[in-house]
Protein backbone atom coordinates (compact mmCIF):
# COMPACT_ATOMS: atom_id res chain seq x y z
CA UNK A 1 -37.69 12.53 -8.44
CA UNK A 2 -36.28 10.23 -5.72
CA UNK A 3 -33.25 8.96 -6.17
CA UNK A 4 -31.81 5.73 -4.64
CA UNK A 5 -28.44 6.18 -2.34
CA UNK A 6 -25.64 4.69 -3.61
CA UNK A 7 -24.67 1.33 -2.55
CA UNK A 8 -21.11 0.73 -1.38
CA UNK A 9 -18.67 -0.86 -3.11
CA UNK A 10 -17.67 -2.96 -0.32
CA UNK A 11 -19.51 -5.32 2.29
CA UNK A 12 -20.92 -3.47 4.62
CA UNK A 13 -19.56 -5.27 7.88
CA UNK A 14 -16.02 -4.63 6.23
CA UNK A 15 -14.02 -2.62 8.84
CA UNK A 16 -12.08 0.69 6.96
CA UNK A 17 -8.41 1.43 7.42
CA UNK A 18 -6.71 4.62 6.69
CA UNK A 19 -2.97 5.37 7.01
CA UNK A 20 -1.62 9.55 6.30
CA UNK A 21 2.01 9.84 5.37
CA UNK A 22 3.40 13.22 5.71
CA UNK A 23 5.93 14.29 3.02
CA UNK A 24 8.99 16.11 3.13
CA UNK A 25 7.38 18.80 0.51
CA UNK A 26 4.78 19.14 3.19
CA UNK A 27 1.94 17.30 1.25
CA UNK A 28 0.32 14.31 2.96
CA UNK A 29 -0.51 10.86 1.53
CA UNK A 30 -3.36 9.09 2.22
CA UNK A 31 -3.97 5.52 2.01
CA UNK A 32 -7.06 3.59 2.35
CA UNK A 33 -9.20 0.73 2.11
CA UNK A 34 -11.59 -2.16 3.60
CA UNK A 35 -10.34 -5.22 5.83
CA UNK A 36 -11.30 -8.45 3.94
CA UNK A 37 -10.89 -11.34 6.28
CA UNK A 38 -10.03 -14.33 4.98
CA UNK A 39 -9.16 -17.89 6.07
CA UNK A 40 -8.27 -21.38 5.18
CA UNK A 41 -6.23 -22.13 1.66
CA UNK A 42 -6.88 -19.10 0.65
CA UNK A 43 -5.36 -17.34 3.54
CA UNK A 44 -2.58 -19.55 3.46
CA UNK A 45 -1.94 -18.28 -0.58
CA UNK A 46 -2.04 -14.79 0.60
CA UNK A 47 0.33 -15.04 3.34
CA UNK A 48 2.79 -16.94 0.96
CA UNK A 49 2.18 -14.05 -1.48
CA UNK A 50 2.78 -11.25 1.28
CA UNK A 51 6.26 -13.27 1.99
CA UNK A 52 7.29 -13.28 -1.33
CA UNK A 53 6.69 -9.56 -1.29
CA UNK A 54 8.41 -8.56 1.23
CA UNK A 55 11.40 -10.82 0.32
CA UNK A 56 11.86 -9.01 -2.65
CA UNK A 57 11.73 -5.63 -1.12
CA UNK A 58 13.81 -7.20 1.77
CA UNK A 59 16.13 -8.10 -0.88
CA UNK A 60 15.74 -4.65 -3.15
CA UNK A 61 16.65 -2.67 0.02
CA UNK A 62 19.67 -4.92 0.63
CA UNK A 63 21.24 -4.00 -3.02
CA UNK A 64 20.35 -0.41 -2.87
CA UNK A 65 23.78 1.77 -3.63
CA UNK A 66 23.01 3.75 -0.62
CA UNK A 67 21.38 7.09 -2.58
CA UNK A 68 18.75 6.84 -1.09
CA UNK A 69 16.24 8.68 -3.50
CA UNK A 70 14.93 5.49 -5.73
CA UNK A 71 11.51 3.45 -5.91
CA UNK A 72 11.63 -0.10 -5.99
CA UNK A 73 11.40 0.48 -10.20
CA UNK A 74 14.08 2.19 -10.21
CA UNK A 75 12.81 5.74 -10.49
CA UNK A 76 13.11 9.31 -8.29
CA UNK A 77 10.72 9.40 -5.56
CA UNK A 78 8.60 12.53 -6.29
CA UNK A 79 9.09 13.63 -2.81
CA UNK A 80 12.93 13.93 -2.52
CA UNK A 81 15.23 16.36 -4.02
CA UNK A 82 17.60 15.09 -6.58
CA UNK A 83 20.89 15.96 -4.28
């Protein structure tokens, strides 16, 4: 029985990015996806959307007590001790 390769989820002239974050407990992140280009009004949305974003965690980072060991929720990271 011959079976058909899958096809991929994503355009196929779509460049990949990866990014590996060590951790403190040793482990290691890994992030990853496909480069979408994109252009006219609808880049102009995005870029107004990425602003926004990092406004707020501009703005979260500016009213952080200083502990160090919270998420932008509000919760423990999982990769720092509670001191």
């Amino acid at each position: 029985m011959d079976v058909a390769p899958e096809s991929p989820d994503h355009d196929t002239d779509q460049q990949p990015w990866r990014y590996r974050h060590p951790t403190e407990s040793g482990r290691e992140r890994t992030y990853s996806g496909y480069v979408t280009n994109v252009g006219g009004s609808e880049s102009t949305r995005l870029r107004r959307k990425l602003a926004d974003a990092v406004r707020s965690l501009v703005a979260w980072a500016a009213a952080d007590t200083g502990t160090g060991n919270s998420s932008p929720e509000g919760k423990p990271d999982d990769d720092r001790a509670d001191p």
